[in-house]
C-alpha atoms as a PDB file:
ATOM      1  CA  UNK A   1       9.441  69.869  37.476  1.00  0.00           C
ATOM      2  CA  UNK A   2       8.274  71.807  40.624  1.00  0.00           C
ATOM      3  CA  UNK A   3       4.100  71.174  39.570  1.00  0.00           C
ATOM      4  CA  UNK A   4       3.852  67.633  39.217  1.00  0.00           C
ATOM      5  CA  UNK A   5       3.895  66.066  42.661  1.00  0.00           C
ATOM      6  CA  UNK A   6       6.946  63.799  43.164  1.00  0.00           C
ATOM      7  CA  UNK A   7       6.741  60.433  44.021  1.00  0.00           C
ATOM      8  CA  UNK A   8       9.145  61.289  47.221  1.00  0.00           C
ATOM      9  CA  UNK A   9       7.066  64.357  48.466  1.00  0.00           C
ATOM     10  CA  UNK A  10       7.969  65.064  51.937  1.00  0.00           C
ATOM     11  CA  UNK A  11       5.082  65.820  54.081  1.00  0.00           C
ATOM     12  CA  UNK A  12       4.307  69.222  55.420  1.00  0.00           C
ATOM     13  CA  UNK A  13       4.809  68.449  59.032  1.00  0.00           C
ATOM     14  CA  UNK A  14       8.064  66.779  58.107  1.00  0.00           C
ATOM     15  CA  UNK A  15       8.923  69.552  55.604  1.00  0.00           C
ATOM     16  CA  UNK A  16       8.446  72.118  58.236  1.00  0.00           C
ATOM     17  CA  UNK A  17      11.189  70.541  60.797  1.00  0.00           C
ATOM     18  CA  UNK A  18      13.126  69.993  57.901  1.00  0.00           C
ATOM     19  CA  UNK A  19      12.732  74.055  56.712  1.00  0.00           C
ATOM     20  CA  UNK A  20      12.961  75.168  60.692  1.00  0.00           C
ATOM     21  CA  UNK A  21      16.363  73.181  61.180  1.00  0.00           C
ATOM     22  CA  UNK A  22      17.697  74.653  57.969  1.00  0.00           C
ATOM     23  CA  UNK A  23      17.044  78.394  58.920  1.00  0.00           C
ATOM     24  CA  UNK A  24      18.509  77.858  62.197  1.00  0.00           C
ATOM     25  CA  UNK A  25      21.827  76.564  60.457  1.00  0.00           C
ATOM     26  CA  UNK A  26      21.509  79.319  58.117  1.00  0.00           C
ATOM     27  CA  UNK A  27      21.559  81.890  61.479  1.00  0.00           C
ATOM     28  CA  UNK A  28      24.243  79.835  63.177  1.00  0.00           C
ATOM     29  CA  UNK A  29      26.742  79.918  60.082  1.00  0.00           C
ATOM     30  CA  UNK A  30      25.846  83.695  59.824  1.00  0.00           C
ATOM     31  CA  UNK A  31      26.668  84.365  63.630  1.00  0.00           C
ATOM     32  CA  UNK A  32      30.307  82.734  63.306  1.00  0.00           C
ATOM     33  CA  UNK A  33      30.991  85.757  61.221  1.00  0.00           C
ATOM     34  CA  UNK A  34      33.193  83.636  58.857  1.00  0.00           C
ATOM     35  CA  UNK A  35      35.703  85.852  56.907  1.00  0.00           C
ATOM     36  CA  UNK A  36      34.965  83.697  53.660  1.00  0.00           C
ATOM     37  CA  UNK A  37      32.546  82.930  51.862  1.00  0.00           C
ATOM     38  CA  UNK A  38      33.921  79.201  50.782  1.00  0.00           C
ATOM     39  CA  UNK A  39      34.280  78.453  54.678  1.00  0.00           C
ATOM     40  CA  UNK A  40      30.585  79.688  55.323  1.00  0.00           C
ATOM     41  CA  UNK A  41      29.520  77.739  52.692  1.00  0.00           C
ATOM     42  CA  UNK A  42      31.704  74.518  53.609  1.00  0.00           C
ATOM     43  CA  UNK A  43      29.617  74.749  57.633  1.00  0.00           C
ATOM     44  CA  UNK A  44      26.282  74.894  56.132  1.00  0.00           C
ATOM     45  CA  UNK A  45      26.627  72.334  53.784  1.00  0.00           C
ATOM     46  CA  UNK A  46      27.882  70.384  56.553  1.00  0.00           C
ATOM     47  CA  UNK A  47      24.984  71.460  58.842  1.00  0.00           C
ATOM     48  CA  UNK A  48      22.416  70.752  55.965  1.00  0.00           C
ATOM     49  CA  UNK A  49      23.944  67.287  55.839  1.00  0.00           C
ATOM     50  CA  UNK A  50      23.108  66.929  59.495  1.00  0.00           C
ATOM     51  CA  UNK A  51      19.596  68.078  58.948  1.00  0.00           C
ATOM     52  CA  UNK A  52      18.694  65.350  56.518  1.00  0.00           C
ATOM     53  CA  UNK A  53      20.219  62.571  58.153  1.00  0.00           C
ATOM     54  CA  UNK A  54      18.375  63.604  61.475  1.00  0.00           C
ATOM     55  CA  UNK A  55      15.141  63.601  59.063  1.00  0.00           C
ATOM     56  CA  UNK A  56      15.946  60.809  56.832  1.00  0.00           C
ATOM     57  CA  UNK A  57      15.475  62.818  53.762  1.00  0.00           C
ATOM     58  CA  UNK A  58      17.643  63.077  51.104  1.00  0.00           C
ATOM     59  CA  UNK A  59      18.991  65.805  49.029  1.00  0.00           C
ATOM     60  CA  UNK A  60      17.044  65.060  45.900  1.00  0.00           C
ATOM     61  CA  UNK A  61      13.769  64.844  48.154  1.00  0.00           C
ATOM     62  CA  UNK A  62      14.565  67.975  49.502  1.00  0.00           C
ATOM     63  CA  UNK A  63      14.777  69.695  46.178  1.00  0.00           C
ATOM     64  CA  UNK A  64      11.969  68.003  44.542  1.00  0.00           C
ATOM     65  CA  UNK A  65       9.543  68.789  47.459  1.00  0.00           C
ATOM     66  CA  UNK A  66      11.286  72.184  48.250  1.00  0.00           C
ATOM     67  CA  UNK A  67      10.316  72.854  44.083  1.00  0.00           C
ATOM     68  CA  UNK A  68       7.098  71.608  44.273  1.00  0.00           C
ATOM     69  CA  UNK A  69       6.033  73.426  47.515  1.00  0.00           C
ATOM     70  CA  UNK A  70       7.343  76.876  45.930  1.00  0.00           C
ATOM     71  CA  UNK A  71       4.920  76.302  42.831  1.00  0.00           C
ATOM     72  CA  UNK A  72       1.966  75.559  45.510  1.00  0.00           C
ATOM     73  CA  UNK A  73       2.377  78.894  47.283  1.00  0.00           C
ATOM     74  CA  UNK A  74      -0.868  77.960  49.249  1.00  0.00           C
ATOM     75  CA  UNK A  75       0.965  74.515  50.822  1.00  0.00           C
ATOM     76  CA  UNK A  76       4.093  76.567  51.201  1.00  0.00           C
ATOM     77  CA  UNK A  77       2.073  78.813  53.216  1.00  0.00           C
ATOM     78  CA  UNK A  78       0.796  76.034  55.334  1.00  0.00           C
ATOM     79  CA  UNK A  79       4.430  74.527  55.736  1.00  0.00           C
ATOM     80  CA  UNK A  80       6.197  78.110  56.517  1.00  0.00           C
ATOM     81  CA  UNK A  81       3.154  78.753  59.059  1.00  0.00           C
ATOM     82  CA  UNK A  82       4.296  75.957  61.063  1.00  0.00           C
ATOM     83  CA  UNK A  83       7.799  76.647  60.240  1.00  0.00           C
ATOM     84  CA  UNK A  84       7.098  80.242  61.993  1.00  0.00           C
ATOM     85  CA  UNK A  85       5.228  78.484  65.128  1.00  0.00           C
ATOM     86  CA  UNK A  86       7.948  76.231  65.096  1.00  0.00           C
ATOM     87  CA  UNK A  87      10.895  78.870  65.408  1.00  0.00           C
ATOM     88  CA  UNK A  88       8.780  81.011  67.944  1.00  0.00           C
ATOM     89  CA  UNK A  89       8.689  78.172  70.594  1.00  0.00           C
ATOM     90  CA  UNK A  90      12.101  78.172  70.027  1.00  0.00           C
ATOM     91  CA  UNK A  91      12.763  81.410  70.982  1.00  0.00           C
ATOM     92  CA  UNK A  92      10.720  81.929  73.892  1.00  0.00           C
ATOM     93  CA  UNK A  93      12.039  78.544  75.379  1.00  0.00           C
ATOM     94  CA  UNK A  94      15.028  80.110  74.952  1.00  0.00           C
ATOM     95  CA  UNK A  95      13.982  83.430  76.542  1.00  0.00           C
ATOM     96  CA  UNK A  96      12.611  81.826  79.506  1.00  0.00           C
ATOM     97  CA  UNK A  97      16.173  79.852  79.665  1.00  0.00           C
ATOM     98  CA  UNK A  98      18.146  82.978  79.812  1.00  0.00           C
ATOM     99  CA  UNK A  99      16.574  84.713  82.444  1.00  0.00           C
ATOM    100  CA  UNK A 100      18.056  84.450  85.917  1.00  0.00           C
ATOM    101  CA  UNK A 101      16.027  84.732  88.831  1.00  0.00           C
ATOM    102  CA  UNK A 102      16.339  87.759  90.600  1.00  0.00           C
ATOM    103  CA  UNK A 103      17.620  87.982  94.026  1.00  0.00           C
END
């Protein structure tokens, strides 16, 4: 399944927001501390939902392209390179957010 290319391949760029979104969900659901697993579970797959409505991608696409990348470690490379980049900016926007001037 994962070699052959699918006909509903999402792009690398688009993968990438796609993949950056999803880890930040994944570090948000892990920060409420929720006491079970079910309830974790029930915010990320509502978070996930978010994601690929945002992206117009759907779940199937996701898998199939998520598949087909993993079997292509050298385009998953590419894709998790700009996933990286991606999830830097984010944190030193936030960084330079968070600091207060000094008096």
């Amino acid at each position: 399944m994962g070699d052959q290319k699918p006909d509903n391949l999402i792009p690398p760029d688009k993968m990438a927001d796609v993949l950056t979104e999803i880890h930040l969900a994944e570090s948000r659901v892990s920060r409420l501390n929720l006491r079970s697993l079910d309830s974790s579970n029930l915010v990320y797959q509502r978070l996930e939902g978010q994601i690929f409505k945002k992206f117009a991608v759907d779940t199937s696409a996701y898998r199939k392209s998520y598949a087909y990348y993993s079997s292509h470690p050298v385009e998953l490379e590419g894709v998790y390179k700009q996933v990286t980049e991606k999830l830097q900016k984010k944190i030193d926007a936030g960084k330079k957010g968070s600091k207060r001037p000094t008096p």
